[in-house]
C-alpha atoms as a PDB file:
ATOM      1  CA  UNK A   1       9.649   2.559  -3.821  1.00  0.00           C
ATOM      2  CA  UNK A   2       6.705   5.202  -3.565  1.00  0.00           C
ATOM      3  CA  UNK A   3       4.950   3.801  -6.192  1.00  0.00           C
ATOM      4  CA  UNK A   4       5.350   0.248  -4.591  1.00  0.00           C
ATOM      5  CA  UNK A   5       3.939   1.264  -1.430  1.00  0.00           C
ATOM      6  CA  UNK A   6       0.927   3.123  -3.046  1.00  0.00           C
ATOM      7  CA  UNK A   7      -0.089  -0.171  -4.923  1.00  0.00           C
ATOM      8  CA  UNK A   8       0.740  -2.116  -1.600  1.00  0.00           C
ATOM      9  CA  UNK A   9      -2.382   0.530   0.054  1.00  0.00           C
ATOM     10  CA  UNK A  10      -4.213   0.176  -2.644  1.00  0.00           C
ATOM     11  CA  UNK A  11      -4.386  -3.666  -2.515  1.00  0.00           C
ATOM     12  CA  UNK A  12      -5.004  -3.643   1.087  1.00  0.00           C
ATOM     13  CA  UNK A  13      -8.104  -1.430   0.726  1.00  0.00           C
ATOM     14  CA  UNK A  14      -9.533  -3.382  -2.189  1.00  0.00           C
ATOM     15  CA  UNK A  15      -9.568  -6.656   0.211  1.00  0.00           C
ATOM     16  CA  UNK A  16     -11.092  -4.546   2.746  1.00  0.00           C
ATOM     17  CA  UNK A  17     -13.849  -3.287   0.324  1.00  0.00           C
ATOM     18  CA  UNK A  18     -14.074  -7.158  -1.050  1.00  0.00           C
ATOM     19  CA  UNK A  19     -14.729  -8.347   2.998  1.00  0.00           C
ATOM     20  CA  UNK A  20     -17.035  -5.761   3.463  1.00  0.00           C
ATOM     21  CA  UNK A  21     -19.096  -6.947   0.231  1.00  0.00           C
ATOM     22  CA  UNK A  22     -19.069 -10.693   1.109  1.00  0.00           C
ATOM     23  CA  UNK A  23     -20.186  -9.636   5.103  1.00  0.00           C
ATOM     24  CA  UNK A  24     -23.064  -7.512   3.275  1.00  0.00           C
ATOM     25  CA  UNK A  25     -24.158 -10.046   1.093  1.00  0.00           C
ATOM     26  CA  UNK A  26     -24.332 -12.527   4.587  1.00  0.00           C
ATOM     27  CA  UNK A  27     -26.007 -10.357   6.064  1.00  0.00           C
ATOM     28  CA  UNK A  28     -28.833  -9.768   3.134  1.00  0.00           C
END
């Protein structure tokens, strides 16, 4: 279960690092 969660995290911060990239790229 702790290990399912972590990954869970983890996902949700590499979609928030992807968004940030595309907005950045926009932006440039």
């Amino acid at each position: 279960m702790v290990k399912h969660l972590f990954g869970t995290k983890m996902l949700d911060i590499f979609r928030l690092i992807m968004k940030q990239e595309k907005r950045s790229r926009i932006s440039i």
